[in-house]
Protein backbone atom coordinates (compact mmCIF):
# COMPACT_ATOMS: atom_id res chain seq x y z
CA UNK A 1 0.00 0.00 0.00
CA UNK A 2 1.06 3.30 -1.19
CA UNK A 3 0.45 6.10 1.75
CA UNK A 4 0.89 10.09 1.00
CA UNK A 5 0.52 12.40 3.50
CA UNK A 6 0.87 16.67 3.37
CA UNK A 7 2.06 17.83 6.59
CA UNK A 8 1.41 21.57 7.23
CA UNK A 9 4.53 22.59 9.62
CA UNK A 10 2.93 24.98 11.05
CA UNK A 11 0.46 23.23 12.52
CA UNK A 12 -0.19 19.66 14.88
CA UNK A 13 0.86 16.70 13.58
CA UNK A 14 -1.92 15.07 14.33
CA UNK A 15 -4.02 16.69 11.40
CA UNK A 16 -2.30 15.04 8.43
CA UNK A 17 -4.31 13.73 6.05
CA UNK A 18 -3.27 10.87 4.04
CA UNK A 19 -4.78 9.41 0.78
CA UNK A 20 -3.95 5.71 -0.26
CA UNK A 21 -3.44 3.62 -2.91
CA UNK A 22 -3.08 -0.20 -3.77
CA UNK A 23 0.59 0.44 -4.81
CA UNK A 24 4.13 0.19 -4.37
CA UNK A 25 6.79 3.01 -4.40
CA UNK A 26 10.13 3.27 -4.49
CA UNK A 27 10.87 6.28 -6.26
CA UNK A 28 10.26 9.79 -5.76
CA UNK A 29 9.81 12.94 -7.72
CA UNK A 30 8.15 16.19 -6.85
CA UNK A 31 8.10 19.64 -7.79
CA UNK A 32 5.91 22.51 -6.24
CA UNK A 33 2.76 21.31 -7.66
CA UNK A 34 2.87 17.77 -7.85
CA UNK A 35 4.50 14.49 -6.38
CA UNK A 36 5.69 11.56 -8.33
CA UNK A 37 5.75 7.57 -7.05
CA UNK A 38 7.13 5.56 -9.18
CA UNK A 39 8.01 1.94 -8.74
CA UNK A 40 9.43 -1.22 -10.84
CA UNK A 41 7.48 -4.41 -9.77
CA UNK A 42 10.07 -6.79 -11.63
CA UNK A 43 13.02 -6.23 -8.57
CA UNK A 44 10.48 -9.03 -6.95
CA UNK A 45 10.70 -11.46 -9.98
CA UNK A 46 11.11 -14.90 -7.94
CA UNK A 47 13.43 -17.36 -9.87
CA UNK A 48 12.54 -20.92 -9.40
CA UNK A 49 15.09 -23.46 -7.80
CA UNK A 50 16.13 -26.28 -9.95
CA UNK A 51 14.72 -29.07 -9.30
CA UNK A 52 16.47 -32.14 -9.18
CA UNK A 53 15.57 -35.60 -11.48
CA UNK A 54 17.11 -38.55 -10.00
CA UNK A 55 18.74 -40.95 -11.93
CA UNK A 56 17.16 -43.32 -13.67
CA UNK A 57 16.82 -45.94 -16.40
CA UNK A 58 16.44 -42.81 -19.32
CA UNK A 59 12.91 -43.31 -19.86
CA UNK A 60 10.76 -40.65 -20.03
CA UNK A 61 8.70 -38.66 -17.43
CA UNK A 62 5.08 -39.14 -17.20
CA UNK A 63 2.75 -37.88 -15.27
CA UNK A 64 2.47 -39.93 -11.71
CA UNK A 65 5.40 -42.23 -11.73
CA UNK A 66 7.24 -40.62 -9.10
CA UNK A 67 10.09 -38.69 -10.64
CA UNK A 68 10.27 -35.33 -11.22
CA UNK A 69 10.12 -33.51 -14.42
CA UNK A 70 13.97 -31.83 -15.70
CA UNK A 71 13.60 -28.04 -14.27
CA UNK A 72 12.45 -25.68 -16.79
CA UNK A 73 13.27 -21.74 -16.45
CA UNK A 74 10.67 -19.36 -16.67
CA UNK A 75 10.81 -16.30 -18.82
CA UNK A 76 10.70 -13.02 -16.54
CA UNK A 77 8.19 -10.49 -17.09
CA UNK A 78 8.68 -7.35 -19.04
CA UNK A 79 10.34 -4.77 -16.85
CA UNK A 80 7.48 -2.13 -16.77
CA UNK A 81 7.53 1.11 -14.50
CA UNK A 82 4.55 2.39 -12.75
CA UNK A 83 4.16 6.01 -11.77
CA UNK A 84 1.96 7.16 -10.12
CA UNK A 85 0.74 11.33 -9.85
CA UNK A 86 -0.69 13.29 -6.75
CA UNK A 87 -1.38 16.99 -6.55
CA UNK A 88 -0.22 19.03 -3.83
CA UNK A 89 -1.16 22.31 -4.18
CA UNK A 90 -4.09 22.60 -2.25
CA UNK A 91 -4.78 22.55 1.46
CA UNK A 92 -5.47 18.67 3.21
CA UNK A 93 -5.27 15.69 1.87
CA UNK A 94 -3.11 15.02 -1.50
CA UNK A 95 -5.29 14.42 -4.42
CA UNK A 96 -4.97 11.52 -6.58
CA UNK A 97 -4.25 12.50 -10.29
CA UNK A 98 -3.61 9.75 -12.53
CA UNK A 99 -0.95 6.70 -12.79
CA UNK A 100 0.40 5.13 -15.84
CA UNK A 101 3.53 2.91 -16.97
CA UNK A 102 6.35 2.78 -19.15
CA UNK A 103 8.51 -0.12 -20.52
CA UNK A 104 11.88 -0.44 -18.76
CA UNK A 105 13.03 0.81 -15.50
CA UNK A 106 13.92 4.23 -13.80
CA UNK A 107 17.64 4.48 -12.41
CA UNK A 108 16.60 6.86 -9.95
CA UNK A 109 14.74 10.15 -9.54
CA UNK A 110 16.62 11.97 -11.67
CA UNK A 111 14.88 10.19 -14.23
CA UNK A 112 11.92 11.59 -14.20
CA UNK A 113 11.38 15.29 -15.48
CA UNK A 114 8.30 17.49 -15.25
CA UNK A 115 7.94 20.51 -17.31
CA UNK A 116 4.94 22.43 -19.33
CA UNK A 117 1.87 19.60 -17.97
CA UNK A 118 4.07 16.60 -19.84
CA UNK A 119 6.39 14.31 -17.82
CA UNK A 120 9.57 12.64 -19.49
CA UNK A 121 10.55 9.55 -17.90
CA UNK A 122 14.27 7.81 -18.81
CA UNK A 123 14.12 4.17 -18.80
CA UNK A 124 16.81 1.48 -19.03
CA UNK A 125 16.16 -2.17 -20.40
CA UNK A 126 17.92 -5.09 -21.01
CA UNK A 127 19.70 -7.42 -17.98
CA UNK A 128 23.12 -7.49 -19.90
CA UNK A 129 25.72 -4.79 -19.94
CA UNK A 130 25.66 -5.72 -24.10
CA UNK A 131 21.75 -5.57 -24.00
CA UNK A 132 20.98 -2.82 -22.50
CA UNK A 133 19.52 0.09 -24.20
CA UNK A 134 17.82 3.45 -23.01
CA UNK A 135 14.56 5.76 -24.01
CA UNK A 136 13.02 8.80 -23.00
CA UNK A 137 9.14 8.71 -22.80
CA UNK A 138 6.60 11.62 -22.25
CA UNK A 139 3.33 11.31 -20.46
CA UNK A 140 0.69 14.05 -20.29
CA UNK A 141 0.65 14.90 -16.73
CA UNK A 142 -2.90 15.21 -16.01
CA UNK A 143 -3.66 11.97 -17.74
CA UNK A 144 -0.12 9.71 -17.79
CA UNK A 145 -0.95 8.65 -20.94
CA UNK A 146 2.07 8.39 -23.62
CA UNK A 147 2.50 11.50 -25.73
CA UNK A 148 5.47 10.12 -27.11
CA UNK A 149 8.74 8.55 -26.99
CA UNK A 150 12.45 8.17 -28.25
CA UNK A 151 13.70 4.59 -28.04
CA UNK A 152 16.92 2.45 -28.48
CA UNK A 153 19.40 5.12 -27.26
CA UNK A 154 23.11 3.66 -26.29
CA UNK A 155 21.73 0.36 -27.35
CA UNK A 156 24.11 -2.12 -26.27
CA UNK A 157 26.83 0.30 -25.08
CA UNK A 158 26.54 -0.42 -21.04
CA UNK A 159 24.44 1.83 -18.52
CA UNK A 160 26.64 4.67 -18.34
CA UNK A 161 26.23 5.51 -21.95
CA UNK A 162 22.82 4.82 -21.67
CA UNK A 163 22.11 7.61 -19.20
CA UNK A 164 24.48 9.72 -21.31
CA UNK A 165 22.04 9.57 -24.24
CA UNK A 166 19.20 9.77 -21.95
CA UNK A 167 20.10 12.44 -20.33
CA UNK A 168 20.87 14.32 -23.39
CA UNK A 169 17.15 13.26 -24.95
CA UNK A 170 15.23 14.65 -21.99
CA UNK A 171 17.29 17.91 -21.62
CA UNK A 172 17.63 19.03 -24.88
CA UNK A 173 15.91 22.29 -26.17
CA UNK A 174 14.95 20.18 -29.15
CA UNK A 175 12.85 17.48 -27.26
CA UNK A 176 9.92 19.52 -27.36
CA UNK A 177 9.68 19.88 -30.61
CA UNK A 178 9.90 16.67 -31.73
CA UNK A 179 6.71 15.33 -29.82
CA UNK A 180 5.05 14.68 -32.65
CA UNK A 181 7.28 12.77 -34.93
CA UNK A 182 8.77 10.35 -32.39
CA UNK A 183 5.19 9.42 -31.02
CA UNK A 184 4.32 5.56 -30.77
């Protein structure tokens, strides 16, 4: 469970106000007006343990003769990034604005960039150093649905390069502009 509070320092503790949502957090982004929560669910991707066949005379497994079936290994789920948007502006409780997801996952709150109602979000995906490659996404802030996306940056030159690009992408005076020609 995903638990916001605004505390007003000026005032008792005891009068926060939280709002509450089924989710998980474990990044954070906020600006004067509004407050990010972003989270990747696949750092809890359980991987099976092997399971072992004993030996035997070769013949094949089947269903209820006692031996266990050769371990097979699952594929893991697309790495996917939630985020989640509250406004703060007002007085009381935060209010709940939208949430939405983007393919890969954040390296850390500087990642995420909110500027004239559209948030840009810099993913990394790929588990090898060789497989990795970055992109820069932008969500509509009141609705965190896409708006539009550049993909395959630094592909396959390791995370540091990868955030390079990124970083680059979501900074540039240019990456306005091009909104409508890299939308997906």
């Amino acid at each position: 469970m995903l638990t916001v509070y605004t505390v007003d320092l000026t005032g008792r503790l005891g009068d926060v106000k939280p709002i509450t949502l089924a989710a998980d957090g474990d990044i954070v982004y906020g600006t004067t007006s509004s407050l990010y929560v972003a989270s990747n669910p696949h750092w809890f991707y359980a991987v099976p343990m092997a399971a072992s066949v004993p030996s035997g005379s070769g013949e094949p497994v089947t269903p209820g003769s006692g031996r266990l079936a050769p371990p097979t290994t699952p594929k893991p789920p697309p790495e996917q990034t939630q985020i989640h948007r509250f406004d703060i502006t007002g007085d009381g409780a935060p209010r709940y604005v939208a949430s939405g997801s983007v393919p890969g996952r954040l390296l850390n709150q500087y990642s995420l960039s909110d500027y004239d109602g559209y948030l840009r979000v810099a993913t990394t995906s790929g588990q090898s150093e060789t497989a990795q490659h970055s992109a820069v996404y932008e969500l509509k802030a009141d609705t965190m649905a896409r708006a539009g996306a550049v993909g395959g940056l630094g592909r396959g030159s390791g995370s540091t390069r990868c955030a390079s690009s990124v970083r680059s992408a979501m900074w540039s005076p240019s990456a306005r502009s091009t909104r409508s020609t890299r939308s997906i």
